[in-house]
Structures are given as C-alpha cells and as structure tokens.
C-alpha atoms as a PDB file:
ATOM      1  CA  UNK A   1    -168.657-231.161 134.546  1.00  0.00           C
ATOM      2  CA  UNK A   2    -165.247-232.479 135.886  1.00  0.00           C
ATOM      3  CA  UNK A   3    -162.108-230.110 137.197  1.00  0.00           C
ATOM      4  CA  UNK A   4    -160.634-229.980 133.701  1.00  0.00           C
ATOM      5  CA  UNK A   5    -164.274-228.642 131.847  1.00  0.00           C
ATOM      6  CA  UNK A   6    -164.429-226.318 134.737  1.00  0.00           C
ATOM      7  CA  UNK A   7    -160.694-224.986 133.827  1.00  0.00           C
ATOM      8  CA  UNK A   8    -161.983-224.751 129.531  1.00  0.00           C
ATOM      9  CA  UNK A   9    -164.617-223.071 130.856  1.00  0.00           C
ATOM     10  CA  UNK A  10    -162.951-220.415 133.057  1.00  0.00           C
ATOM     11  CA  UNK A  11    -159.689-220.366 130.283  1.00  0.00           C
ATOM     12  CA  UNK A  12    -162.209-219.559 127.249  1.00  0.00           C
ATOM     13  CA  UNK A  13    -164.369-217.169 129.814  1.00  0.00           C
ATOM     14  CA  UNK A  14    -160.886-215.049 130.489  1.00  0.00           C
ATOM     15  CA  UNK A  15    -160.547-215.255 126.312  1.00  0.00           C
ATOM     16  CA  UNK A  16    -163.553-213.557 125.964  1.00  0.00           C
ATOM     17  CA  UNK A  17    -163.019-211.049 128.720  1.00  0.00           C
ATOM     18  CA  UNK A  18    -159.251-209.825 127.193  1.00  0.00           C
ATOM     19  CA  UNK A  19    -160.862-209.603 123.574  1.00  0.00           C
ATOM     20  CA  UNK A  20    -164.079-207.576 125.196  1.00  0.00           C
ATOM     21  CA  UNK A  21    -161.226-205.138 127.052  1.00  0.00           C
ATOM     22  CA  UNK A  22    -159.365-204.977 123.891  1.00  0.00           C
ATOM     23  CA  UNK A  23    -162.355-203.915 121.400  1.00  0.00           C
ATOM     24  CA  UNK A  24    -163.801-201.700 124.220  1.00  0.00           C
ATOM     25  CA  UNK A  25    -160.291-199.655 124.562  1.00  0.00           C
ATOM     26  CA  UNK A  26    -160.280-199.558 120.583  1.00  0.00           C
ATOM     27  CA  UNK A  27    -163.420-198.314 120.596  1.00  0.00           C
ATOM     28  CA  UNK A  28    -162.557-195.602 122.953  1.00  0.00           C
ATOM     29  CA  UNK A  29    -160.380-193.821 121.073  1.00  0.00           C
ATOM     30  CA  UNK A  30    -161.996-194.448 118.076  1.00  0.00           C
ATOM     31  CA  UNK A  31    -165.412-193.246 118.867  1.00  0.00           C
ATOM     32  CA  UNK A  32    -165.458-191.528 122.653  1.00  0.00           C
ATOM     33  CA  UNK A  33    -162.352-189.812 123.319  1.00  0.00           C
ATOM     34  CA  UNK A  34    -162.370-186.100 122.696  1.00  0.00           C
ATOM     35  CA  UNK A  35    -166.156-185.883 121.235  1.00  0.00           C
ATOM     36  CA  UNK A  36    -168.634-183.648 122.469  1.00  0.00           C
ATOM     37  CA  UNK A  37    -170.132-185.964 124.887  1.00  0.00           C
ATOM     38  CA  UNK A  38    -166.743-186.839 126.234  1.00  0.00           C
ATOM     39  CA  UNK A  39    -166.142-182.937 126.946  1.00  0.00           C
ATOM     40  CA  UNK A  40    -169.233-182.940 128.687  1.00  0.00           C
ATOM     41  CA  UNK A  41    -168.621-185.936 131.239  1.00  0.00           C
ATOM     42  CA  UNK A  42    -165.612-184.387 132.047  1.00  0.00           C
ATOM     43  CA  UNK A  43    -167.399-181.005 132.690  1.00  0.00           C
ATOM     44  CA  UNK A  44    -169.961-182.447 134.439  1.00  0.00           C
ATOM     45  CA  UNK A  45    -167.555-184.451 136.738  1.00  0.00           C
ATOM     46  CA  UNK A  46    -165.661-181.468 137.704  1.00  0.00           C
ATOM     47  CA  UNK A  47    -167.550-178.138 137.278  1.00  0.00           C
ATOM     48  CA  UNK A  48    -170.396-179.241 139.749  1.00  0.00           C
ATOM     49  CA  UNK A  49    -167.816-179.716 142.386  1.00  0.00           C
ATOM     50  CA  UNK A  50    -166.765-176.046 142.140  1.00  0.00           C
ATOM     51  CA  UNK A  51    -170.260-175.056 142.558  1.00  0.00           C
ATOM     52  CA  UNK A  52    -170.767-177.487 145.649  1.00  0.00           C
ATOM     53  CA  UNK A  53    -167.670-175.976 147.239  1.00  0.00           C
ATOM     54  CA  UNK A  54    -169.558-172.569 147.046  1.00  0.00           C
ATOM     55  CA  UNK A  55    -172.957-173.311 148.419  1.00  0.00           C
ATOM     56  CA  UNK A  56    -171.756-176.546 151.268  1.00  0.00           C
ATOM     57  CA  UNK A  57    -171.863-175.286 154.728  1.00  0.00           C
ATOM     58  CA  UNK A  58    -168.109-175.492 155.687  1.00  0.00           C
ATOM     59  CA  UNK A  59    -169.092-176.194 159.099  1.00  0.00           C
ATOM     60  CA  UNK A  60    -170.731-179.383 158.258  1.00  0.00           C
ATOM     61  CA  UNK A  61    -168.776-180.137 155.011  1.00  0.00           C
ATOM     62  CA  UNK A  62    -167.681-183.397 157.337  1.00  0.00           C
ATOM     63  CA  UNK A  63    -171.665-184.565 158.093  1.00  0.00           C
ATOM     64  CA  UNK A  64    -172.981-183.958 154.318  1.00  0.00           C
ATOM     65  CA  UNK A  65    -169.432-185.349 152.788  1.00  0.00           C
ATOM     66  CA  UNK A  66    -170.435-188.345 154.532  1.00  0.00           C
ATOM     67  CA  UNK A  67    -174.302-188.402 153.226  1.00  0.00           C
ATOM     68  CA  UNK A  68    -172.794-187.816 149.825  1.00  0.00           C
ATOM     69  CA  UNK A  69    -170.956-190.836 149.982  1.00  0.00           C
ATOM     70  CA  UNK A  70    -173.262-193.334 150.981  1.00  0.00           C
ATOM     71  CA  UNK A  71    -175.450-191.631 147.715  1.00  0.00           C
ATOM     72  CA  UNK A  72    -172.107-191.938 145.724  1.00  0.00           C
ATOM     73  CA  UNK A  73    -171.533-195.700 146.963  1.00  0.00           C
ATOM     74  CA  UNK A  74    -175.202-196.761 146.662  1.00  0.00           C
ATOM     75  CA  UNK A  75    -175.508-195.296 143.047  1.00  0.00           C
ATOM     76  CA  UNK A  76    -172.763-196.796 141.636  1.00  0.00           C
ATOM     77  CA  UNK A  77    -173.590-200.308 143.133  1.00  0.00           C
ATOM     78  CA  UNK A  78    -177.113-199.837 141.149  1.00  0.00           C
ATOM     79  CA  UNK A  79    -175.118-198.105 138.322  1.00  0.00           C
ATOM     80  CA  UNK A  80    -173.273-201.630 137.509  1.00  0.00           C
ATOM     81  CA  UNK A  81    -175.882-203.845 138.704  1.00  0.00           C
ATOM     82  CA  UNK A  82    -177.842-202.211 135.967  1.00  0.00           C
ATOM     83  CA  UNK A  83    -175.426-202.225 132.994  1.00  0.00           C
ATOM     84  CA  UNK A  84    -174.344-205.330 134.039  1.00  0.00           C
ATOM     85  CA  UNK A  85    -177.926-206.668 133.665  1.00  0.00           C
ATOM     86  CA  UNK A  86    -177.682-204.699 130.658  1.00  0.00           C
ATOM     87  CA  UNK A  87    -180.770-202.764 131.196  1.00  0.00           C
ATOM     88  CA  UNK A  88    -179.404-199.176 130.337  1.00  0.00           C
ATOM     89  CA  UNK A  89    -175.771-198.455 128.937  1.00  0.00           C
ATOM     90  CA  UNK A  90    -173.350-195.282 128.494  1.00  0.00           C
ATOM     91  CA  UNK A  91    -172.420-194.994 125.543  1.00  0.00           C
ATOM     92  CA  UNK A  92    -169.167-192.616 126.348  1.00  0.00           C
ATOM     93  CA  UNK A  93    -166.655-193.155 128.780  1.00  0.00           C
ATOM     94  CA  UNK A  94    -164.758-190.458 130.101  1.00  0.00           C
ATOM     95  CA  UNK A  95    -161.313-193.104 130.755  1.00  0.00           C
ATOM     96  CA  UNK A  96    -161.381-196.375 129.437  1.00  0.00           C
ATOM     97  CA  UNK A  97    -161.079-198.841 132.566  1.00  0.00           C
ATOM     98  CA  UNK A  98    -163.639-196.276 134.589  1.00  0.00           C
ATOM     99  CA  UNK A  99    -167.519-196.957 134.323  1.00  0.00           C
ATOM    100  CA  UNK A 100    -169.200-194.182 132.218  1.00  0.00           C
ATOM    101  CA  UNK A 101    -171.366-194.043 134.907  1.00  0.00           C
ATOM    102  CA  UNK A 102    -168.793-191.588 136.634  1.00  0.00           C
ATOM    103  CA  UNK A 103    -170.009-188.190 136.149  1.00  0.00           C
ATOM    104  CA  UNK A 104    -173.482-189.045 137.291  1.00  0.00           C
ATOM    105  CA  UNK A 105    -172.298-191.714 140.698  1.00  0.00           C
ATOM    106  CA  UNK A 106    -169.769-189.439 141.971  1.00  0.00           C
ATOM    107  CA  UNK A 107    -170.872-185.946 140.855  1.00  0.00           C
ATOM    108  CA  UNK A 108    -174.300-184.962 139.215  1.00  0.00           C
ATOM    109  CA  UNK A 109    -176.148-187.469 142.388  1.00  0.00           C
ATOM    110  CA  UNK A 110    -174.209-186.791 145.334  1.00  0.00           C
ATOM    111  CA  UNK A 111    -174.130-182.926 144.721  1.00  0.00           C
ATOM    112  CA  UNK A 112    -177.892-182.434 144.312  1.00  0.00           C
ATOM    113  CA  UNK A 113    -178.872-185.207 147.101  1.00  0.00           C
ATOM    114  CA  UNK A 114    -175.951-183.298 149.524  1.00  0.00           C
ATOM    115  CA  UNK A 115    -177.865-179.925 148.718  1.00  0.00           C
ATOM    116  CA  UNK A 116    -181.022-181.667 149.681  1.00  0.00           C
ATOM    117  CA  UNK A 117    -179.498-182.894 152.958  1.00  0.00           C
ATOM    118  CA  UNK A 118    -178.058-179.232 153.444  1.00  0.00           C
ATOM    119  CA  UNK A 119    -180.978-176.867 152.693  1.00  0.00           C
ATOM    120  CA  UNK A 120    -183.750-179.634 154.095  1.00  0.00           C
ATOM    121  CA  UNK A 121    -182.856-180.972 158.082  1.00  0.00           C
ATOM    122  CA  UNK A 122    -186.340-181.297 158.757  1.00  0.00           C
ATOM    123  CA  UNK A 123    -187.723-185.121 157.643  1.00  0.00           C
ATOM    124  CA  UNK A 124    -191.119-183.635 155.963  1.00  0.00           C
ATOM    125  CA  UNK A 125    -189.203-181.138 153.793  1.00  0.00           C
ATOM    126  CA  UNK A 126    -186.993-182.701 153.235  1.00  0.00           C
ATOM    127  CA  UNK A 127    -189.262-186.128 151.725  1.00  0.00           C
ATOM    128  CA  UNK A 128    -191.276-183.032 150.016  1.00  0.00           C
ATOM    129  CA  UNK A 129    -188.223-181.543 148.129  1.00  0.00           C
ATOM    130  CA  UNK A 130    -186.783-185.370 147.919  1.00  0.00           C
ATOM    131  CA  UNK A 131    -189.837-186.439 146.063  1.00  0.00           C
ATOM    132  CA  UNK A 132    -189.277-183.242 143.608  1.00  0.00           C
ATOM    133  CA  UNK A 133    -185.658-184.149 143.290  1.00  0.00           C
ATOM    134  CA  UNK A 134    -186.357-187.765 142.794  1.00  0.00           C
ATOM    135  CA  UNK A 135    -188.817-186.986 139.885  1.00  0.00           C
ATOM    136  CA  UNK A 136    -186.713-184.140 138.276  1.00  0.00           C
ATOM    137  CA  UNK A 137    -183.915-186.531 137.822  1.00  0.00           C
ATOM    138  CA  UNK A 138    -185.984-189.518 136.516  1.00  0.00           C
ATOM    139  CA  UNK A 139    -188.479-187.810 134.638  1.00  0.00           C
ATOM    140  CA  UNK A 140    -186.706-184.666 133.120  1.00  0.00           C
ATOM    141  CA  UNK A 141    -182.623-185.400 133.241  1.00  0.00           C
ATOM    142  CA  UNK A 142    -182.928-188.856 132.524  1.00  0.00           C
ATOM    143  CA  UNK A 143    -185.039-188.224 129.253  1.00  0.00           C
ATOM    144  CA  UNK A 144    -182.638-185.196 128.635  1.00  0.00           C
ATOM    145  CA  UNK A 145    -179.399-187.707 128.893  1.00  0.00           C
ATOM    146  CA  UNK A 146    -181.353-190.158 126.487  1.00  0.00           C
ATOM    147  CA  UNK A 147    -181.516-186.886 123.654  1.00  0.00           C
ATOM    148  CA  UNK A 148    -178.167-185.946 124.427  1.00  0.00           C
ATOM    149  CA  UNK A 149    -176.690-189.875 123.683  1.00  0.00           C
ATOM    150  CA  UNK A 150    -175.329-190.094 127.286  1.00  0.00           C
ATOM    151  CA  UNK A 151    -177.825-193.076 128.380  1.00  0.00           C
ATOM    152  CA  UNK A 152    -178.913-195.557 126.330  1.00  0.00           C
ATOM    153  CA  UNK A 153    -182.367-197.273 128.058  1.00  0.00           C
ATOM    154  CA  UNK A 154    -182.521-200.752 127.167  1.00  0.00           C
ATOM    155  CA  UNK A 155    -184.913-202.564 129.011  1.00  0.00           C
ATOM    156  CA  UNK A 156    -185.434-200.092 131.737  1.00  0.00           C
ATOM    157  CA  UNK A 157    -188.028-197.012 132.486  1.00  0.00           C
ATOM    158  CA  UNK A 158    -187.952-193.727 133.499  1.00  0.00           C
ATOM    159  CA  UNK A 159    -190.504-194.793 136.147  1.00  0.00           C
ATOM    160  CA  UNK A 160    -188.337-197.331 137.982  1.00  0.00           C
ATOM    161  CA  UNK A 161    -185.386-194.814 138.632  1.00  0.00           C
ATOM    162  CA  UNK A 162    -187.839-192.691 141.063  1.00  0.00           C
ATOM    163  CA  UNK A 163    -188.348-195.093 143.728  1.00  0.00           C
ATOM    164  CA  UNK A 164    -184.540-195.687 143.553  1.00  0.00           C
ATOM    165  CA  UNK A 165    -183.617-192.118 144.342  1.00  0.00           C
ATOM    166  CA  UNK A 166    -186.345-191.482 146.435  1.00  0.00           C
ATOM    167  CA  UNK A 167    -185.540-194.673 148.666  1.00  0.00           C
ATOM    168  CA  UNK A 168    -181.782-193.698 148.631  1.00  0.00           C
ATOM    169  CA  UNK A 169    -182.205-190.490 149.969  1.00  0.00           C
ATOM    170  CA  UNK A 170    -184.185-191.603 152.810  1.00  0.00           C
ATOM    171  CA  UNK A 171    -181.584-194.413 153.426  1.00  0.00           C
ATOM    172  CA  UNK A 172    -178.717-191.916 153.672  1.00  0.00           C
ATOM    173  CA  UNK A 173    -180.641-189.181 155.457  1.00  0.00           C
ATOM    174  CA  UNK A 174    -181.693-192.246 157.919  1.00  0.00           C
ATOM    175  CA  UNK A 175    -178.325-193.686 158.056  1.00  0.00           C
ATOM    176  CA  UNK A 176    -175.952-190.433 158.373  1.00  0.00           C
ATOM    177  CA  UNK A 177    -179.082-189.661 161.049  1.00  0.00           C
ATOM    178  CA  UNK A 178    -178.168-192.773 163.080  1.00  0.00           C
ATOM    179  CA  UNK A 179    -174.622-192.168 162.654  1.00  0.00           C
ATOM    180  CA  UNK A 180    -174.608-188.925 164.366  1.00  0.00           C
ATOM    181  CA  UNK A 181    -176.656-190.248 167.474  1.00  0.00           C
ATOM    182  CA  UNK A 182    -174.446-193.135 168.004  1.00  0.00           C
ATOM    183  CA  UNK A 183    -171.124-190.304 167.856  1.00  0.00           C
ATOM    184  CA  UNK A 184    -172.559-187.688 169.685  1.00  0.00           C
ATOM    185  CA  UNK A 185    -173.156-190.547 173.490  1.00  0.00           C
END
C-alpha cells in the first residue's frame, strides 16, 4: 500500500465515521431522547450523588473522592474497550457525543465501591463485602439492566464482569492505600 492508498484509506475511514455520527445523533432524538430509559440515566446520574453526599464521611470526602476516581477512570476505560469490541452496548444515551455508559462509570460504580471503601478499612472485610458487591452488580443489576433495555449483552457474560469489579476494587483500595503512605513521610 503506497502514501496515496494509505490517504483513500484514511479519507473513506473519516466518510464512514461523519455518516456513523450523523445517523447516531438522528437516532438520538428519534428514539432516546426524553423516553423512559433516558429519564432514568439521568436520575441515576444525579440522584445517587445526593445520597453519597449524605452518607460520605466529610472528613475523608478528599481520600474516598480519590478511590472513586480511579473506580470511575478504570470503568470507563473497560466501559469503551468493551463496546468498542462490541461485546455489550447501551442502547440509550443520556447526550449524544457522551458514552451511554455514563450513569453507571461515573455514578452507579464509584458510589457503591466509595461506600465499600468508607464502611470497610479493614482488607478482610472489606474483600468479604467486595466479593458481595462484586456479585450483586454482575449477577443481579446487570441482569436487571438487560430487562430494563439499558444493556444490551452481545458476546459477553454476566460471569466475566465479577472478576472485573472484584479486581478493581482491590486495585483502588491497594493504590489509594499506597498513595496515602507515600503522602503521609
């Protein structure tokens, strides 16, 4: 393939990406905005937070902010990695140009994980009540978001999400850990 293939290639490829971005906005406000499911994302993107506020120790709200957004950053890296792979999708968006993965990455996730990280300092209750957490999301919400058309599984299993949020609670609890010792010399 010479320089000028390589330029088709990348011209047609841009083509393809501006007539995806135009159907996908069309779609939007044809089929997502303002529906049920819509109302719901953005409920379950805001509401939570309210709740968090109520329950987060204030006097660590700097310590489990933190551990809340290395869940937040590693979920949404595995959130596109995923529907990028095509393995699950979302089938309503709560903005067009934001991944309908946003009430989950940056709400629903990091609140329950920065409860666990709250209410659990100790490592073994915390892996006890992680394990329950872990399993509750992949086993029960997960197959709840499926019924309620807010995931769409398409090549992946219930069973593969609980080693994910199972490993990334022990990565943030391990890293925010670290963090703290290296501050506090």
């Amino acid at each position: 393939m010479d320089m000028r293939d390589i330029e088709q290639f990348q011209q047609k490829l841009i083509e393809v990406r501006k007539t995806s971005s135009d159907l996908s906005f069309a779609h939007w406000l044809r089929e997502e905005l303002w529906t049920w499911g819509w109302w719901l994302s953005v409920a379950l993107t805001i509401l939570p937070w309210f709740v968090w506020w109520k329950f987060v120790d204030k006097k660590r709200t700097f310590e489990i902010l933190t551990y809340g957004l290395f869940i937040t950053m590693m979920a949404t890296f595995l959130d596109v990695v995923g529907s990028e792979l095509v393995l699950w999708n979302y089938p309503t968006r709560i903005l067009p140009i934001v991944p309908a993965m946003l009430p989950f990455d940056f709400t629903i996730a990091p609140i329950i994980f920065m409860l666990l990280y709250q209410y659990f300092p100790k490592w073994k209750s915390y892996l006890i009540a992680g394990v329950v957490i872990s399993a509750t999301l992949a086993f029960v919400a997960e197959p709840l978001l499926v019924k309620m058309n807010l995931y769409v599984l398409i090549t992946w299993q219930y069973i593969y999400s609980f080693p994910i949020y199972l490993g990334a609670a022990i990565f943030a609890k391990w890293l925010v850990g670290n963090i703290k010792k290296a501050t506090m010399r």
